[in-house]
C-alpha atoms as a PDB file:
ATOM      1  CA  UNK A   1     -15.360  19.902  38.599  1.00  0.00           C
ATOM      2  CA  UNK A   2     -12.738  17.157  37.939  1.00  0.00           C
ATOM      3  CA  UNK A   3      -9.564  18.033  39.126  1.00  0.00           C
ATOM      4  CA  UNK A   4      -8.298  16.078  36.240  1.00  0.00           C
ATOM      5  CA  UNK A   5      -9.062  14.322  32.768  1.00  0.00           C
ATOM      6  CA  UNK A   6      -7.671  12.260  30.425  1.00  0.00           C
ATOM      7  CA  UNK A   7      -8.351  10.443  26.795  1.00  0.00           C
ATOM      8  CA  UNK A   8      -6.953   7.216  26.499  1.00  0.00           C
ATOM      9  CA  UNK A   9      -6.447   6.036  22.975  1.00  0.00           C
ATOM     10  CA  UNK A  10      -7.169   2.280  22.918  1.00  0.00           C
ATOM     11  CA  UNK A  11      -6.058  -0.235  20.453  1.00  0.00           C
ATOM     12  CA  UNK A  12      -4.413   1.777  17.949  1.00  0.00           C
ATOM     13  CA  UNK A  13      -3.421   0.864  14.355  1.00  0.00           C
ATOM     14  CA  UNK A  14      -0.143   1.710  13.188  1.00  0.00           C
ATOM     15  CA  UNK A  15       0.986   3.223   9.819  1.00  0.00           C
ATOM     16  CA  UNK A  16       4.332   3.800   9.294  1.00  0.00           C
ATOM     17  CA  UNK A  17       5.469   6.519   6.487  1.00  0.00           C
ATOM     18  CA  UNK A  18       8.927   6.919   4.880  1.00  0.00           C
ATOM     19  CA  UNK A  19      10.356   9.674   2.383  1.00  0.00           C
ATOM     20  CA  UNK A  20      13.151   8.502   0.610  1.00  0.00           C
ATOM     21  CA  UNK A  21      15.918  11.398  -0.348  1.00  0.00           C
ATOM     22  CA  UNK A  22      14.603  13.377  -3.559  1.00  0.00           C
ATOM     23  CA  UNK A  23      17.566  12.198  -5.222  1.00  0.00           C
ATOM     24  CA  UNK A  24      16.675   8.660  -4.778  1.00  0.00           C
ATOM     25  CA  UNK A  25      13.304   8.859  -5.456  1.00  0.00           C
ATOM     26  CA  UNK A  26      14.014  10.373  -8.675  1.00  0.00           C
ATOM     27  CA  UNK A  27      16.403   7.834  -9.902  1.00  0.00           C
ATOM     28  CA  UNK A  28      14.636   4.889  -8.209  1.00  0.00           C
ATOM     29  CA  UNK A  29      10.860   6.186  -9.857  1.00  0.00           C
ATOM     30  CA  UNK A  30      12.736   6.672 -13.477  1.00  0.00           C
ATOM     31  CA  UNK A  31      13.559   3.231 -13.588  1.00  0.00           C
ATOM     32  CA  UNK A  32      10.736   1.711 -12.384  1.00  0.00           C
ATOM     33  CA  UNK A  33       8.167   3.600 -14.468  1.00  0.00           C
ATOM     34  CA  UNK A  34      10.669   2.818 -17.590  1.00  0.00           C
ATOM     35  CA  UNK A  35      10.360  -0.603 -16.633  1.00  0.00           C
ATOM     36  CA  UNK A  36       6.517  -0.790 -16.276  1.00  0.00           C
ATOM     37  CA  UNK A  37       6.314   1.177 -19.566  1.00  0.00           C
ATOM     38  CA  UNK A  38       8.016  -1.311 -21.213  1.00  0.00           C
ATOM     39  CA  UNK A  39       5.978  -4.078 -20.234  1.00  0.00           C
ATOM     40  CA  UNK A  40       2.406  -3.080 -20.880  1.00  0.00           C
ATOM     41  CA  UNK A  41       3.217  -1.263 -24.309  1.00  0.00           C
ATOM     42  CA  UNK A  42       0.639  -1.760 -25.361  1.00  0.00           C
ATOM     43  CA  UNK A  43      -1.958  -1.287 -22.771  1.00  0.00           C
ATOM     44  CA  UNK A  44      -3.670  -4.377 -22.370  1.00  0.00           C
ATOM     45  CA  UNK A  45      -7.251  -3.305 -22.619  1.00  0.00           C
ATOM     46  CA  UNK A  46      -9.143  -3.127 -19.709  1.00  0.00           C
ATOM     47  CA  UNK A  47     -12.918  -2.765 -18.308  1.00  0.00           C
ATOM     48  CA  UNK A  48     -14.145   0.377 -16.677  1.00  0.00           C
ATOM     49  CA  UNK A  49     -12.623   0.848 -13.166  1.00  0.00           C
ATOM     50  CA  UNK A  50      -9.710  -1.875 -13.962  1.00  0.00           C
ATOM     51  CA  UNK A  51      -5.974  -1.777 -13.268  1.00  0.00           C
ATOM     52  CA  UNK A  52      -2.813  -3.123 -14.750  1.00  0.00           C
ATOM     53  CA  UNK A  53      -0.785  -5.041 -11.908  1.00  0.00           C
ATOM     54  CA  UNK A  54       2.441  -7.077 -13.115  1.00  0.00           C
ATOM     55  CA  UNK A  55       3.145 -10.622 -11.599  1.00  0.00           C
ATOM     56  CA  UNK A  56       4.451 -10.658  -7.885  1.00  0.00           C
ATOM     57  CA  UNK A  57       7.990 -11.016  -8.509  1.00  0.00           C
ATOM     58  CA  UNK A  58       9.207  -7.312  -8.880  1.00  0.00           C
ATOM     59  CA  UNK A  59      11.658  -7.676  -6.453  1.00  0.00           C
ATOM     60  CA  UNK A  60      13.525 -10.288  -7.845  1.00  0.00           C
ATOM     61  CA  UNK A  61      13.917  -8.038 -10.890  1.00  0.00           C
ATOM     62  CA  UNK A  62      17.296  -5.934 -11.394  1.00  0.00           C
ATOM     63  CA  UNK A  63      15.393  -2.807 -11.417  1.00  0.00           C
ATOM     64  CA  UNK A  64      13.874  -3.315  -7.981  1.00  0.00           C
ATOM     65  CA  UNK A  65      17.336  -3.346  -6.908  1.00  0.00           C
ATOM     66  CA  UNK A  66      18.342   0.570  -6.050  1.00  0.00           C
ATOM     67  CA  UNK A  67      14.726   0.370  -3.723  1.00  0.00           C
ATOM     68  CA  UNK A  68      15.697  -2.446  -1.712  1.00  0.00           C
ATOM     69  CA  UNK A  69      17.547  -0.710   0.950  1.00  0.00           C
ATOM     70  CA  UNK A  70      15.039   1.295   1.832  1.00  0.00           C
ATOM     71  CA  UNK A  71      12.332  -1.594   1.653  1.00  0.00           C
ATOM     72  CA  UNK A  72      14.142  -3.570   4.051  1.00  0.00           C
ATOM     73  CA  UNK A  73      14.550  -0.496   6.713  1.00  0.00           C
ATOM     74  CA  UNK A  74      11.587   0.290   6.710  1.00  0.00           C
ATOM     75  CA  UNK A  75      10.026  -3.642   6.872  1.00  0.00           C
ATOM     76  CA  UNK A  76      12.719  -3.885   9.797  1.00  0.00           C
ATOM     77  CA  UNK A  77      11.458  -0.006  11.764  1.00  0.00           C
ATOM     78  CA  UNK A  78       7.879  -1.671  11.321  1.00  0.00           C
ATOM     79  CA  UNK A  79       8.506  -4.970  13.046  1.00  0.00           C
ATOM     80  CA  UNK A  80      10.563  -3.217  15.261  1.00  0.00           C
ATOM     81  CA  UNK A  81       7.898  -0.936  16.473  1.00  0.00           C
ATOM     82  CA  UNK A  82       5.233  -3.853  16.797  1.00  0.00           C
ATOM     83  CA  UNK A  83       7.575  -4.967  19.259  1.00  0.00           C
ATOM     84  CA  UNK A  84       8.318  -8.578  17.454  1.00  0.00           C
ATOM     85  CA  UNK A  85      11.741 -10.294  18.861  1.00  0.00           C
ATOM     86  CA  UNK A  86      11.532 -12.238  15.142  1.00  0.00           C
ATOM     87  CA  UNK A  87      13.101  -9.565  12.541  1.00  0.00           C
ATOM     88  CA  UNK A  88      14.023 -12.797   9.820  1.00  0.00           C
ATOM     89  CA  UNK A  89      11.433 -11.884   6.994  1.00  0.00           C
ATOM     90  CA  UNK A  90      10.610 -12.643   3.469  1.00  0.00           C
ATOM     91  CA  UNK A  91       8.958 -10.709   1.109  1.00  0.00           C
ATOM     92  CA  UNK A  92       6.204 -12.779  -0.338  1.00  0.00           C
ATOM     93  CA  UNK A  93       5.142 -10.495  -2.956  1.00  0.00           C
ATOM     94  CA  UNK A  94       5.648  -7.444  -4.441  1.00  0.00           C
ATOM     95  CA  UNK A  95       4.072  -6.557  -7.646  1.00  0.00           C
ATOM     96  CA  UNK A  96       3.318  -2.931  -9.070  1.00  0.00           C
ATOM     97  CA  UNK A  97      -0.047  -1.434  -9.903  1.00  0.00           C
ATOM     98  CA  UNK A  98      -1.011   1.350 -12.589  1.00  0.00           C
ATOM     99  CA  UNK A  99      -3.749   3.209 -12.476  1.00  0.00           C
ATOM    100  CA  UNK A 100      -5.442   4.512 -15.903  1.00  0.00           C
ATOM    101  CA  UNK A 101      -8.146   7.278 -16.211  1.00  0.00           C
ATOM    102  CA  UNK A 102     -11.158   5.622 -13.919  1.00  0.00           C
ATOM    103  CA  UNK A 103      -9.090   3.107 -12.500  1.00  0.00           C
ATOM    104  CA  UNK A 104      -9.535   2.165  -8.508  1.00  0.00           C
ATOM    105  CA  UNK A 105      -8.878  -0.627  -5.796  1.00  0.00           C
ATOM    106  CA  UNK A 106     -12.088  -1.469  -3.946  1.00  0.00           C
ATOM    107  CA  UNK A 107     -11.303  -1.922  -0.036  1.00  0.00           C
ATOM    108  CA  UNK A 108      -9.181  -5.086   0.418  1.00  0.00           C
ATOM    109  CA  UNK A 109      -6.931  -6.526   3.241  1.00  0.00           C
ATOM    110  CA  UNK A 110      -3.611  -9.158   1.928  1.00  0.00           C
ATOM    111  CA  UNK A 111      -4.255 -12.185   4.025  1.00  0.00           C
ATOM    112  CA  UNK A 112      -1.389 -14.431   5.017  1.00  0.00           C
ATOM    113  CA  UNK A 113       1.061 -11.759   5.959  1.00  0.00           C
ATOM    114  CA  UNK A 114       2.371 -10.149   8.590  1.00  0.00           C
ATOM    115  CA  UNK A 115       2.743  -6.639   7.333  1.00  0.00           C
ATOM    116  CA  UNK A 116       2.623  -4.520   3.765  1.00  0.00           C
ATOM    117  CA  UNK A 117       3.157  -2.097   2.057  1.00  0.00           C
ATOM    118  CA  UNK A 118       3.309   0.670  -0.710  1.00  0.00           C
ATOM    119  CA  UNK A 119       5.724   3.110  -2.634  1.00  0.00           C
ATOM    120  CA  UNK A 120       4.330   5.523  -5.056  1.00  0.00           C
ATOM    121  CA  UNK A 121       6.311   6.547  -8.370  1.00  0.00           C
ATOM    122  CA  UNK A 122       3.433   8.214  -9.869  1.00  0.00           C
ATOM    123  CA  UNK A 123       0.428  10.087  -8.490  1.00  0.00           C
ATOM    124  CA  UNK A 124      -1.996  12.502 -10.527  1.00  0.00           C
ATOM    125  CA  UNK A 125      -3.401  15.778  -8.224  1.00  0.00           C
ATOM    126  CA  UNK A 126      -6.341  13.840  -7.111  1.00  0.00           C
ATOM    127  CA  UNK A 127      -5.360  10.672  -7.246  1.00  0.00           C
ATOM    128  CA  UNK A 128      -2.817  11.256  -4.482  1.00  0.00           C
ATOM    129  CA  UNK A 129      -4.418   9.429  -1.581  1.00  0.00           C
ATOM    130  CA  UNK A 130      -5.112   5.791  -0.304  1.00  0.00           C
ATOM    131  CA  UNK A 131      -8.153   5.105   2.684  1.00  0.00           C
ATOM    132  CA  UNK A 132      -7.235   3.205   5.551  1.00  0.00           C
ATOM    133  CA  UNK A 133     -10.877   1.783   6.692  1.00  0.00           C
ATOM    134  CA  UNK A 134     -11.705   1.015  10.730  1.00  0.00           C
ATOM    135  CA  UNK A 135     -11.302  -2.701  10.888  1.00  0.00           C
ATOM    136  CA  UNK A 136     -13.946  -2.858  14.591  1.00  0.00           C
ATOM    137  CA  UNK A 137     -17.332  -3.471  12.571  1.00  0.00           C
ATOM    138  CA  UNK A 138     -18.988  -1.762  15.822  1.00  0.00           C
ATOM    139  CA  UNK A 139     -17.144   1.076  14.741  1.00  0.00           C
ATOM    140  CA  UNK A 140     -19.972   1.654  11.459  1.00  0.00           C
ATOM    141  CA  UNK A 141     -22.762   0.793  13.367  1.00  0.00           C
ATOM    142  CA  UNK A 142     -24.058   4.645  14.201  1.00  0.00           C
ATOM    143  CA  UNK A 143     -22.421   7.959  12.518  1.00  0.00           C
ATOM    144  CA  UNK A 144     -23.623  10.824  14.526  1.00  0.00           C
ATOM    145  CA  UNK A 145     -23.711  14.427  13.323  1.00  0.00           C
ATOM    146  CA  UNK A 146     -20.401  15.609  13.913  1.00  0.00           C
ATOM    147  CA  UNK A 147     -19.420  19.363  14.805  1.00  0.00           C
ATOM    148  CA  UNK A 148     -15.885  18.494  13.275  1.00  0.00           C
ATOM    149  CA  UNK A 149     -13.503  16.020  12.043  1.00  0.00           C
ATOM    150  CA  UNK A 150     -12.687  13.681  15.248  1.00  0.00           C
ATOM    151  CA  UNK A 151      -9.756  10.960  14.528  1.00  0.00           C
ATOM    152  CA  UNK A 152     -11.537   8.734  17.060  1.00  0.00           C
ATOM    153  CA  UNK A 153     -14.991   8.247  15.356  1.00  0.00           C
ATOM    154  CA  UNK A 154     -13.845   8.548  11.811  1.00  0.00           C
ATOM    155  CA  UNK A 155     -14.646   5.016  10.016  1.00  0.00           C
ATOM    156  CA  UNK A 156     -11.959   6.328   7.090  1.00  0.00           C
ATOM    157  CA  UNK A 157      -8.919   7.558   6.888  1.00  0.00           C
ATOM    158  CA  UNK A 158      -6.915   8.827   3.932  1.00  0.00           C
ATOM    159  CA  UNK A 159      -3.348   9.516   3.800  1.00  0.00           C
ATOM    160  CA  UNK A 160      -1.428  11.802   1.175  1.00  0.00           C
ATOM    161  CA  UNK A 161       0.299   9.355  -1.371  1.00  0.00           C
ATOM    162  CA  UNK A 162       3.375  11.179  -3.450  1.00  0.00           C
ATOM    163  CA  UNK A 163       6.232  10.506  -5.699  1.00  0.00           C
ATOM    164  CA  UNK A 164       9.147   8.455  -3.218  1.00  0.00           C
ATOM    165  CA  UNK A 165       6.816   8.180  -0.085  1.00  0.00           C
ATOM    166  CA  UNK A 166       6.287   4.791   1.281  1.00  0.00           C
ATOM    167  CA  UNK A 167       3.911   3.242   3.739  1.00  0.00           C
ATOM    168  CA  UNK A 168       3.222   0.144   5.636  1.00  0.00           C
ATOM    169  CA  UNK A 169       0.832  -1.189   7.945  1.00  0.00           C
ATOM    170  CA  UNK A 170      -0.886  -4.553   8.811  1.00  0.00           C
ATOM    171  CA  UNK A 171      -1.410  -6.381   6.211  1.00  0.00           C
ATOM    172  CA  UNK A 172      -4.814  -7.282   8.047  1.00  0.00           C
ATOM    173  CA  UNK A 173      -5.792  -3.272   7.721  1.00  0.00           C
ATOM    174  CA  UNK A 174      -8.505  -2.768   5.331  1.00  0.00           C
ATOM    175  CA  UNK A 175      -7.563  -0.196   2.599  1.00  0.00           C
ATOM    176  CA  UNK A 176      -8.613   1.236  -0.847  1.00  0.00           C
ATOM    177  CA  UNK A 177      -7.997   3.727  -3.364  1.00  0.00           C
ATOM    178  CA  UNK A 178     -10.806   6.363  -5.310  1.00  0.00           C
ATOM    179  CA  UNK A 179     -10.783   6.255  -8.885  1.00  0.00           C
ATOM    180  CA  UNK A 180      -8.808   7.986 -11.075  1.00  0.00           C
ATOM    181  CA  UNK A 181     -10.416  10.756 -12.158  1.00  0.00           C
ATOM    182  CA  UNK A 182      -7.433  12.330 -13.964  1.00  0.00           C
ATOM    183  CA  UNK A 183      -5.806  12.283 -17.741  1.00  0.00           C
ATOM    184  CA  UNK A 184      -2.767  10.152 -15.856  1.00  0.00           C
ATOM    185  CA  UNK A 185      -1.932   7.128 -14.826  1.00  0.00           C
ATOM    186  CA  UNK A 186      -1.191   6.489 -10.889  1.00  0.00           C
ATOM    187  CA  UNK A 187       1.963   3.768 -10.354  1.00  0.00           C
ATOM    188  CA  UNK A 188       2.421   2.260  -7.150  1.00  0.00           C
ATOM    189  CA  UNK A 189       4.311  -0.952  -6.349  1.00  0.00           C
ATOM    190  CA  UNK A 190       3.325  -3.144  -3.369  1.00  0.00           C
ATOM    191  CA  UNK A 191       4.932  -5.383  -1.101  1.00  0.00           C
ATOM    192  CA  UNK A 192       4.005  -8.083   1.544  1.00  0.00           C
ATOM    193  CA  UNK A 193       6.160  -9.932   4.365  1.00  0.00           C
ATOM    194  CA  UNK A 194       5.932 -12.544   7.001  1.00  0.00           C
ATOM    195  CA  UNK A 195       8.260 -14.032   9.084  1.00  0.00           C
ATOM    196  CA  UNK A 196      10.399 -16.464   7.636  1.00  0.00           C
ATOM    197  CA  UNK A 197       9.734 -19.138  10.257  1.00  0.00           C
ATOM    198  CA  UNK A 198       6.093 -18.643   9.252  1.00  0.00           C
ATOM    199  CA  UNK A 199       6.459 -19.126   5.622  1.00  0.00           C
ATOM    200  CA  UNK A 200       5.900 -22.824   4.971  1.00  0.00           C
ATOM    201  CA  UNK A 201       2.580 -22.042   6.341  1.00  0.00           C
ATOM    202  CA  UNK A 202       0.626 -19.310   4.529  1.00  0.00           C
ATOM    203  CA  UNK A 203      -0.440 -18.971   1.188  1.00  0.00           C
ATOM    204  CA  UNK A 204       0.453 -16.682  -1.861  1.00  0.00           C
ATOM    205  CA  UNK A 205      -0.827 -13.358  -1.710  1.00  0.00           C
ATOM    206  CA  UNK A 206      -4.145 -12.891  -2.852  1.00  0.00           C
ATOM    207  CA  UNK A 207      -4.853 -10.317  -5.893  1.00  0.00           C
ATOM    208  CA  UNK A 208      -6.035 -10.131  -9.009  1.00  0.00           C
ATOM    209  CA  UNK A 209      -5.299  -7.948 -12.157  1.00  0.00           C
ATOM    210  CA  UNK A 210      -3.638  -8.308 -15.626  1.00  0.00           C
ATOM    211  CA  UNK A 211       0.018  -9.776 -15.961  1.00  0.00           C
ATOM    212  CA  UNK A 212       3.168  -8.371 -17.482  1.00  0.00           C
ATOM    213  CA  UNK A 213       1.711 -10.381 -20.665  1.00  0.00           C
ATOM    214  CA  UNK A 214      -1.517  -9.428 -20.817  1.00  0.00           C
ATOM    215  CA  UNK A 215      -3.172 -12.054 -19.373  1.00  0.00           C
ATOM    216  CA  UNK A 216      -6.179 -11.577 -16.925  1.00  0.00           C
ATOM    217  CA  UNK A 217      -4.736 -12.875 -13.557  1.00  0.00           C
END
């Protein structure tokens, strides 16, 4: 018999999650979702599966403004905990996404940052999660019968999205979200940084949807 063991978790990959104060969230959500109705009224139409996204400039808009603080925490806990020396950011991007009935976002990374992330205004029972996807390809090579759910051999991994919660992660991470399958719509808005010493170097996000006019992006 051993006289000890131990499980050494290797090569982890971090997601950070942040609750805002109720208060906030309440104010912050009311005037974001007031602002997003306003823009796509009307709906632009869509194909099955589609989302509306607006243009990546959100938070240069005066309604982003009440969110900020807590944006730029939480950007400066995450590249404190990746142990960076560099804390000088910019935010690339930010844009917001809304869900419709049947609505999803197929798995996707957002190259050219450093890190990213989500808040959620709006999210239907059932549309209330977003997968995280093992980025080791070994990792879906074999998917043995399991007894029970084990963290370590799990090639997805979703996390609870709700009104004022925010998370971010590498922006390498693979992640996705299942389709809406209620009468609501989900809103989200998303955000990408790098290090400003970086950012004469890297490209625009990459993403695709309609624009706060209508127009197919």
């Amino acid at each position: 018999m051993f006289a000890k063991s131990i499980k050494i978790p290797l090569f982890a990959t971090p997601v950070w999650g942040f609750d805002l104060p109720e208060d906030d969230a309440r104010a912050i959500n009311a005037g974001l979702l007031s602002m997003l109705d306003a823009w796509f009224t009307p709906r632009p139409e869509l194909r099955p599966g589609e989302t509306w996204q607006t243009t990546h400039d959100l938070h240069e808009q005066n309604e982003f403004a009440p969110l900020y603080p807590f944006v730029d925490q939480a950007i400066q806990m995450s590249i404190e905990g990746l142990g960076l020396d560099d804390k000088n950011y910019v935010i690339t991007g930010c844009w917001a996404n809304i869900n419709p009935p049947g609505g999803f976002h197929p798995p996707h990374t957002h190259p050219n940052n450093l890190i990213s992330g989500v808040y959620y205004m709006q999210t239907p029972v059932s549309a209330d999660e977003i997968i995280f996807h093992d980025p080791r390809p070994q990792a879906h090579v074999i998917h043995p019968v399991l007894t029970q759910p084990v963290p370590e051999v799990q090639t997805t991994i979703g996390v609870e999205a709700k009104p004022g919660r925010m998370l971010v992660f590498p922006s390498w991470l693979r992640h996705s979200v299942k389709p809406n399958y209620t009468n609501d719509e989900r809103a989200s808005l998303s955000f990408n940084v790098m290090l400003t010493d970086y950012v004469n170097k890297h490209s625009m996000p990459q993403w695709s949807g309609f624009r706060r006019d209508g127009k197919r992006a």
